[in-house]
C-alpha atoms as a PDB file:
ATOM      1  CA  UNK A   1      11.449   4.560  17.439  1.00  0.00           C
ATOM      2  CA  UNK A   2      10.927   2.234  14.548  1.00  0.00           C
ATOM      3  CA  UNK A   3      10.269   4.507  11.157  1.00  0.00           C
ATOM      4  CA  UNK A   4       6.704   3.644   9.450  1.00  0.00           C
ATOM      5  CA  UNK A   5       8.579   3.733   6.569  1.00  0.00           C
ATOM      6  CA  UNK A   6      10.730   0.923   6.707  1.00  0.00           C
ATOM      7  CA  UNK A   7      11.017  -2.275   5.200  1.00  0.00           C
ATOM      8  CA  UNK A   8      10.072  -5.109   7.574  1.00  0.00           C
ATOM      9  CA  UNK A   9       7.598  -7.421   6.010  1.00  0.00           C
ATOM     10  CA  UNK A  10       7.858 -10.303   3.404  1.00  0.00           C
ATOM     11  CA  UNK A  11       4.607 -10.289   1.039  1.00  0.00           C
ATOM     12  CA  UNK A  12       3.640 -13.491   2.929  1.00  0.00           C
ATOM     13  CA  UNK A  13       3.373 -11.706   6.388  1.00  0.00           C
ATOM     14  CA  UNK A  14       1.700  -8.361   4.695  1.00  0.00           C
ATOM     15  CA  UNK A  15      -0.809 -10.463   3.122  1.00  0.00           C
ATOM     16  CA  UNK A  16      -1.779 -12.638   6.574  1.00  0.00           C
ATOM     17  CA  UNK A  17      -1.961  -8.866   8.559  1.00  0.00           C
ATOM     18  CA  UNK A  18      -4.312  -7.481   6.073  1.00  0.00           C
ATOM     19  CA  UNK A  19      -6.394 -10.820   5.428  1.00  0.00           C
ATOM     20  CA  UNK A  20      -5.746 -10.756   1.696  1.00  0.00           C
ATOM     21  CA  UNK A  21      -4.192 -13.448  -0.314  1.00  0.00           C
ATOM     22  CA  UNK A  22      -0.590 -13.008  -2.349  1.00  0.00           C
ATOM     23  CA  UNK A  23      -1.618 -13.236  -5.227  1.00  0.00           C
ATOM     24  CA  UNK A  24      -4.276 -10.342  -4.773  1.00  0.00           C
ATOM     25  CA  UNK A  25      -0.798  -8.490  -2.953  1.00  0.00           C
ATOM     26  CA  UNK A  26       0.951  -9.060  -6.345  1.00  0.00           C
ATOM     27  CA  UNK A  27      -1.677  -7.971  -8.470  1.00  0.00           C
ATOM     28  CA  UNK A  28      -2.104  -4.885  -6.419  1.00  0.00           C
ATOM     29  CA  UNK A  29       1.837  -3.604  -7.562  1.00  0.00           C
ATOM     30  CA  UNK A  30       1.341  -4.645 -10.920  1.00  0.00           C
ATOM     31  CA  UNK A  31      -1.848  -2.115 -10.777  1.00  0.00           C
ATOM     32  CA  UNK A  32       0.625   0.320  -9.299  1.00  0.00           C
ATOM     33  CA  UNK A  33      -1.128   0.834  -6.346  1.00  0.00           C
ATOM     34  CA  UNK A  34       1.501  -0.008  -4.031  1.00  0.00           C
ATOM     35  CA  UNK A  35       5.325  -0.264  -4.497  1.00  0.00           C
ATOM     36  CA  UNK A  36       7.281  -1.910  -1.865  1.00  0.00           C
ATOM     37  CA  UNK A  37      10.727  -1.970  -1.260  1.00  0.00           C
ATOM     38  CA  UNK A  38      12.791  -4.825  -2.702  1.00  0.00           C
ATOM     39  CA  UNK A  39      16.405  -6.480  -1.451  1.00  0.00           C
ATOM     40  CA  UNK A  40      19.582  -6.729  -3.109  1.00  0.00           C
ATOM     41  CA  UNK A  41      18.224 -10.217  -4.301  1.00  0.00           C
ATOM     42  CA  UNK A  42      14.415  -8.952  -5.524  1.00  0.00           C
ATOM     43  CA  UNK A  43      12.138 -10.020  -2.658  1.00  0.00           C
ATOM     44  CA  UNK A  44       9.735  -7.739  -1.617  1.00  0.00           C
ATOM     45  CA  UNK A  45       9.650  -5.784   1.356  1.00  0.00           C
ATOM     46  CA  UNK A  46       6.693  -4.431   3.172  1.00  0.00           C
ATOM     47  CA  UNK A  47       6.322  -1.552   5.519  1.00  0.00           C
ATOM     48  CA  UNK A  48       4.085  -0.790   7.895  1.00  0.00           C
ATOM     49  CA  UNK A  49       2.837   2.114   5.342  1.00  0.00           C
ATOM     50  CA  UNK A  50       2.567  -0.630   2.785  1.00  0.00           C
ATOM     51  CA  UNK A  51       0.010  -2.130   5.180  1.00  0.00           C
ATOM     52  CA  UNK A  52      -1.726   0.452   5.805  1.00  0.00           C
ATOM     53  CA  UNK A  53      -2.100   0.887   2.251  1.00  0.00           C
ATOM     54  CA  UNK A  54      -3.543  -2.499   1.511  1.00  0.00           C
ATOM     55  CA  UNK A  55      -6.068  -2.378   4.191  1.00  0.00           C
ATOM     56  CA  UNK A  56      -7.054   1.281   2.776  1.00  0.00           C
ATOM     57  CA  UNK A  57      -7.191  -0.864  -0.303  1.00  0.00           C
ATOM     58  CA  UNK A  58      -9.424  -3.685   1.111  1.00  0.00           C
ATOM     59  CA  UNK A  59     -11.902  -1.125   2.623  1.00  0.00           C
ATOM     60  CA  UNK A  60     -12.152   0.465  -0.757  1.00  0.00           C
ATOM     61  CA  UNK A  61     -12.571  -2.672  -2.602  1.00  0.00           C
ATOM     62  CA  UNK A  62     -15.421  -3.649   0.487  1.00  0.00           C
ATOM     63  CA  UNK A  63     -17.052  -0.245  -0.336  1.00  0.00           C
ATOM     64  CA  UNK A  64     -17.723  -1.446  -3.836  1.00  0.00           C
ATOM     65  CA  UNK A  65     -14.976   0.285  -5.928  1.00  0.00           C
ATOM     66  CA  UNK A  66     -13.103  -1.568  -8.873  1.00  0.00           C
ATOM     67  CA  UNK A  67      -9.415  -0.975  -9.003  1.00  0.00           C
ATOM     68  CA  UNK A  68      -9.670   1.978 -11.452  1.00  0.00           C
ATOM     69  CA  UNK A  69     -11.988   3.768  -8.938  1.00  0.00           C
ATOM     70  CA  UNK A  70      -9.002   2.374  -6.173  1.00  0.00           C
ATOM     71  CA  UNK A  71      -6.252   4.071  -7.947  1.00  0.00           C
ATOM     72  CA  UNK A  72      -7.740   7.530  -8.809  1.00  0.00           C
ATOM     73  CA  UNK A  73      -8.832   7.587  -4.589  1.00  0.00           C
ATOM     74  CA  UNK A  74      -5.163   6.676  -3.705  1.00  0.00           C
ATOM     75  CA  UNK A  75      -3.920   9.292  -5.773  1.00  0.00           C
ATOM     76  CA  UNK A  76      -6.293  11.779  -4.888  1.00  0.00           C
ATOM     77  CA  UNK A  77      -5.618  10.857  -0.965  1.00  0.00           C
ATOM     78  CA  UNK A  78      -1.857  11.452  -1.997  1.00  0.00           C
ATOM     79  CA  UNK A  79      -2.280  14.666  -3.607  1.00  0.00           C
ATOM     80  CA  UNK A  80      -4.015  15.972  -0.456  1.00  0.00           C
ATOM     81  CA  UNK A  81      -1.324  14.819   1.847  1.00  0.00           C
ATOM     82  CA  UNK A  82       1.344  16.614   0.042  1.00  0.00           C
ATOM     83  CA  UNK A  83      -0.536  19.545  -0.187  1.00  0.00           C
ATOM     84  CA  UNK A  84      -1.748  19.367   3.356  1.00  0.00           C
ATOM     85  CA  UNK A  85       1.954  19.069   4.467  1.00  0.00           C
ATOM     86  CA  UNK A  86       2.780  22.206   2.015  1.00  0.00           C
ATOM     87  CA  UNK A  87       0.726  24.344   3.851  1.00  0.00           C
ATOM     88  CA  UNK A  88       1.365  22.960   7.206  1.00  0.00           C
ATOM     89  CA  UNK A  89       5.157  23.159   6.545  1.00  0.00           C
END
């Protein structure tokens, strides 16, 4: 069983799956929103929980919010996932 974790994608192939562009992809990390993987060389690499993140992204951005408003969601969506797993743990 493949982990969602891993590093599979190049930012062309994330970008095509979630409809975005790569340049929006790129401006998305240097926002911090996302961080993906990188090789021994510097290319990125995308995981499947990298594209789930930028389509989370692109239905926030749909809904209206800036990337400001993006970040603080993502973070607050984070938070509550660790401390969902705390107590489940």
């Amino acid at each position: 069983m493949q982990n969602s974790g891993h590093p599979l994608f190049g930012i062309s192939v994330a970008a095509e799956l979630v409809g975005t562009t790569v340049a929006n992809v790129r401006g998305y990390e240097r926002s911090g929103l996302l961080t993906p993987a990188r090789t021994e060389g510097g290319t990125r690499r995308y995981s499947q929980d990298d594209v789930d993140r930028l389509l989370r992204i692109r239905v926030l951005l749909d809904a209206g919010l800036n990337i400001a408003g993006i970040v603080r969601v993502l973070d607050l969506e984070d938070d509550n996932g660790r401390l969902r797993a705390e107590l489940d743990g």
